[in-house]
C-alpha atoms as a PDB file:
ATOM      1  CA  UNK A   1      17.313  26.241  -4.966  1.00  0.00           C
ATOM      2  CA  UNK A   2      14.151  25.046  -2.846  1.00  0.00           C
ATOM      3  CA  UNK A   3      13.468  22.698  -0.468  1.00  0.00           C
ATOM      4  CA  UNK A   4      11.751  20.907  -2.194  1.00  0.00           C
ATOM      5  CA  UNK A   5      14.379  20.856  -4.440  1.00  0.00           C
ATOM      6  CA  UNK A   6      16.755  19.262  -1.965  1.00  0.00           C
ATOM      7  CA  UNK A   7      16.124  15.647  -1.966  1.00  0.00           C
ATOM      8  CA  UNK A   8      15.479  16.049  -5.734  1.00  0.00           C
ATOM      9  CA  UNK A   9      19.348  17.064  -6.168  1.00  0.00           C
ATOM     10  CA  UNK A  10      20.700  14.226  -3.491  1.00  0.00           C
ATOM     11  CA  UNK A  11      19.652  11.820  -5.775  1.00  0.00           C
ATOM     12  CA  UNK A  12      21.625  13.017  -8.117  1.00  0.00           C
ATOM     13  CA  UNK A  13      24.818  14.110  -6.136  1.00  0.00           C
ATOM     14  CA  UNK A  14      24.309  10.302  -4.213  1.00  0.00           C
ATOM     15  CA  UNK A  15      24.989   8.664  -8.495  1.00  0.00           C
ATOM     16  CA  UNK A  16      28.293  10.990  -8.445  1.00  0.00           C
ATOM     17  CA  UNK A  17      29.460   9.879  -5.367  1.00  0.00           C
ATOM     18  CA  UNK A  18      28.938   6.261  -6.002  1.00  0.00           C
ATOM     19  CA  UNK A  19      30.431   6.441  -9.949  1.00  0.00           C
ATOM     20  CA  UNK A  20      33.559   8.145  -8.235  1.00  0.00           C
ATOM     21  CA  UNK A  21      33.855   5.519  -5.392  1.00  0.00           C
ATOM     22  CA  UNK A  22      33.437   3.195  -8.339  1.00  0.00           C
ATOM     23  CA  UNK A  23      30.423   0.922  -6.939  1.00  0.00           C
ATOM     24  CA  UNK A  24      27.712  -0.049  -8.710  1.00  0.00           C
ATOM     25  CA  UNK A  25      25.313  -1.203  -6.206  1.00  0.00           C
ATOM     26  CA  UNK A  26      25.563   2.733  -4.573  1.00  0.00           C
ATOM     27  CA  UNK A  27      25.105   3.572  -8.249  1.00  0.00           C
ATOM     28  CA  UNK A  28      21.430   2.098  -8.861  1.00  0.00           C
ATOM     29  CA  UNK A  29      19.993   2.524  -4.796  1.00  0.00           C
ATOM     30  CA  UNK A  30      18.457   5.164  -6.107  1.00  0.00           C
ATOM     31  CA  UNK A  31      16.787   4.129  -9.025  1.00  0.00           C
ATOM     32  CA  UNK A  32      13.490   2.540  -9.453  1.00  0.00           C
ATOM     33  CA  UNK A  33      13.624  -0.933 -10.341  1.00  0.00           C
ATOM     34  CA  UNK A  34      11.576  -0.763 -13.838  1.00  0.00           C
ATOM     35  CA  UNK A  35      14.596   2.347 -14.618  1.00  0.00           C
ATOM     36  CA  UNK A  36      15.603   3.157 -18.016  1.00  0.00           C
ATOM     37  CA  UNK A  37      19.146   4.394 -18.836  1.00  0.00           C
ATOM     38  CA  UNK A  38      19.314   5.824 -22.458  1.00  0.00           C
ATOM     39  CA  UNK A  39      22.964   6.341 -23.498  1.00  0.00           C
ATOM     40  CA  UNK A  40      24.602   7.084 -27.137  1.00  0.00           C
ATOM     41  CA  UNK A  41      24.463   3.536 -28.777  1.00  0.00           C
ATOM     42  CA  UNK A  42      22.154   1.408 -26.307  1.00  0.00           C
ATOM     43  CA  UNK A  43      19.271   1.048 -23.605  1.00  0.00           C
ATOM     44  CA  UNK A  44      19.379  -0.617 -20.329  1.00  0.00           C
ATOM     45  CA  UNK A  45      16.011  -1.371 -19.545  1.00  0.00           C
ATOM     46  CA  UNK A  46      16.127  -2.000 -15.548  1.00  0.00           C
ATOM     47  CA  UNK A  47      18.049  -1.474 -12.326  1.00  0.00           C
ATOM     48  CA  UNK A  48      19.344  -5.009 -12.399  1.00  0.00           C
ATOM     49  CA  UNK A  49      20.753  -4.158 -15.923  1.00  0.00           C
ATOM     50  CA  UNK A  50      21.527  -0.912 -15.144  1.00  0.00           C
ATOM     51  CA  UNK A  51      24.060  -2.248 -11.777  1.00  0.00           C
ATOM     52  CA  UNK A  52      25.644  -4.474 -14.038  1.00  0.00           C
ATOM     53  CA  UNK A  53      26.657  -2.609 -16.850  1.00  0.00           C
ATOM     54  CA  UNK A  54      28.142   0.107 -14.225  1.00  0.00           C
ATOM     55  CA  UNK A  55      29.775  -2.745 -12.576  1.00  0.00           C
ATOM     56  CA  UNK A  56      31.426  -3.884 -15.803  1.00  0.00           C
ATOM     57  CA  UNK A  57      31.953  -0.291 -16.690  1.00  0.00           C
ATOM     58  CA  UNK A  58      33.846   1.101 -13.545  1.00  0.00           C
ATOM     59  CA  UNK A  59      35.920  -2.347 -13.575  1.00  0.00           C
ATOM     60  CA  UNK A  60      36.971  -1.297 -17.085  1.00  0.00           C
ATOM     61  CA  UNK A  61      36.773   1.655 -19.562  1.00  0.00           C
ATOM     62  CA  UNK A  62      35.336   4.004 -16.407  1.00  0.00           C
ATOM     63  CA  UNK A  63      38.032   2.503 -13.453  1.00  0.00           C
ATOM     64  CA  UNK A  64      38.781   5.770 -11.818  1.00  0.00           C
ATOM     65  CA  UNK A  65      36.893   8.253 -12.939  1.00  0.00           C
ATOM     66  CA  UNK A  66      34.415  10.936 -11.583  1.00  0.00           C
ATOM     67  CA  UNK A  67      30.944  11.982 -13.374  1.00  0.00           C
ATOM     68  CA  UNK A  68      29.787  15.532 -12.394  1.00  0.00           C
ATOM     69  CA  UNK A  69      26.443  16.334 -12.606  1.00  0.00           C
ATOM     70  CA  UNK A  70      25.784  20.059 -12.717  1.00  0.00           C
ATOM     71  CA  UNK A  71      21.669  20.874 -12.097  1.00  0.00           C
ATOM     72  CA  UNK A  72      20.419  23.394 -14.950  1.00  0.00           C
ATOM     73  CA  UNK A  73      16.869  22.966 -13.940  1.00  0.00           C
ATOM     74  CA  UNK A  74      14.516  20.939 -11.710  1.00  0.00           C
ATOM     75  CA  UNK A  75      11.138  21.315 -12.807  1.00  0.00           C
ATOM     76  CA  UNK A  76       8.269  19.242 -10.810  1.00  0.00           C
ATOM     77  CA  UNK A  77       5.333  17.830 -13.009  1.00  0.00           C
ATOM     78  CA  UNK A  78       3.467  17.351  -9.559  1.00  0.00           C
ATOM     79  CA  UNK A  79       4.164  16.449  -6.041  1.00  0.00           C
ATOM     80  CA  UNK A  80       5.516  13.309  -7.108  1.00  0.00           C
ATOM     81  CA  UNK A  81       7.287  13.633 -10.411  1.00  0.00           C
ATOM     82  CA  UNK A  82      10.367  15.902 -11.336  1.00  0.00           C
ATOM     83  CA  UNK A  83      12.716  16.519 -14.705  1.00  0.00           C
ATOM     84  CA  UNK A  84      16.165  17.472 -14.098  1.00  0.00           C
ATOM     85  CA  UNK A  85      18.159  18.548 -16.544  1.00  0.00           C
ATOM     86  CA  UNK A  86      22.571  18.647 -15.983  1.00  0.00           C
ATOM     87  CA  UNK A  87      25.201  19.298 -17.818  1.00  0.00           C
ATOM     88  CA  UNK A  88      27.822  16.495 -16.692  1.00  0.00           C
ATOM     89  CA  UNK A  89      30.827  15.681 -17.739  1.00  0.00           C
ATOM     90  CA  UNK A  90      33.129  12.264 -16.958  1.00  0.00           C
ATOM     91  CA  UNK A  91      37.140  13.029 -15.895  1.00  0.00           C
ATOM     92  CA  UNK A  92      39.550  12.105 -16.698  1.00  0.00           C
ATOM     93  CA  UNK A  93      39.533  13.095 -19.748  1.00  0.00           C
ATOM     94  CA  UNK A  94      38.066  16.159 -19.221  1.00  0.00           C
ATOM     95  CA  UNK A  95      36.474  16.466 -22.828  1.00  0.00           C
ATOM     96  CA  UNK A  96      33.731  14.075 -22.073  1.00  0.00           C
ATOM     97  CA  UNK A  97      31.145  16.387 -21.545  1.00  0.00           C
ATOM     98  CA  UNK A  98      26.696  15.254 -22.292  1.00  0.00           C
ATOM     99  CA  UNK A  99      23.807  16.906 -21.108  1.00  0.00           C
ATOM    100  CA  UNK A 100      21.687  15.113 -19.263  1.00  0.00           C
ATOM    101  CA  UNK A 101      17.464  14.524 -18.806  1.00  0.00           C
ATOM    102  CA  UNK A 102      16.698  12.518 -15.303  1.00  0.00           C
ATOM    103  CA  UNK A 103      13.085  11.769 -14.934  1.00  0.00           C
ATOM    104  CA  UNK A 104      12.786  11.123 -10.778  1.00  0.00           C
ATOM    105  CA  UNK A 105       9.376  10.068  -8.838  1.00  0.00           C
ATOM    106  CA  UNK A 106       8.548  10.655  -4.784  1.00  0.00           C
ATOM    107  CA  UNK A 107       8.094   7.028  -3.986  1.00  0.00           C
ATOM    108  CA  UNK A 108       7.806   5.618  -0.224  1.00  0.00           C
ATOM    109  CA  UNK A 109       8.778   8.861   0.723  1.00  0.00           C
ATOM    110  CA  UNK A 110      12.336   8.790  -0.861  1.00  0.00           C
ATOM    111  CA  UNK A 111      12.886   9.773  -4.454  1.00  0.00           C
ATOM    112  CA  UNK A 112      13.993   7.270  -7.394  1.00  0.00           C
ATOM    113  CA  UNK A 113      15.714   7.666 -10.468  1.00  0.00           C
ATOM    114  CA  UNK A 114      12.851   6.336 -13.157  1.00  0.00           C
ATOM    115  CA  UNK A 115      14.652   7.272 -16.266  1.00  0.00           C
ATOM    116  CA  UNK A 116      17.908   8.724 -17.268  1.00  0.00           C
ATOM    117  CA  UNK A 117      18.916  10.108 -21.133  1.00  0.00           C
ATOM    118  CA  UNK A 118      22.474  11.470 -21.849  1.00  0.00           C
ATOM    119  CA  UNK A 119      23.690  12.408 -25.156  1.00  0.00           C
ATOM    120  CA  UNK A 120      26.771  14.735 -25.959  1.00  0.00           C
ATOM    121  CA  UNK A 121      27.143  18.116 -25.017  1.00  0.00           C
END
């Protein structure tokens, strides 16, 4: 892994710790406000959306569970853009397992979730 890498990754590690603390508005700090979140069956279409669907979500169906993000790849388009790709997987139940696409932008000097796409592993 590279530095450069670094904050790349914390983006993603800061969306685990949030899901497994269960709070939504951790969940979407790091994600651009015009964020997309493509998921098997639906599209949220911004940050606001985004926070409460997760906040829904972890009160229900998700209440104490973890999502593990596991980095295959970070590959920067330019100074400013990066793809991450990660194998994740929500426990309990341990079968729950998607691969991942992330599309993150240098913004302000912090980096921001701009699009997420998960379908099943």
């Amino acid at each position: 892994m590279s530095a450069r890498e670094t904050p790349v990754r914390a983006v993603i590690e800061s969306a685990s710790q949030a899901w497994a603390a269960g709070d939504a508005d951790s969940f979407v700090e790091n994600y651009a406000d015009e964020a997309t979140a493509i998921l098997p069956g639906f599209t949220l279409l911004d940050r606001a959306t985004i926070r409460t669907a997760m906040a829904a979500a972890f009160a229900g169906p998700l209440k104490g569970t973890r999502r593990i993000h596991r980095v295959q790849s970070v590959r920067f388009l330019d100074d400013t853009t990066a793809i991450v790709i990660t194998r994740s997987a929500t426990e309990p139940p341990a079968d729950q397992s998607s691969i991942a696409t992330w599309v993150v932008s240098g913004r302000s000097g912090r980096w921001l979730v701009e699009a997420y796409h998960d379908c099943p592993a």
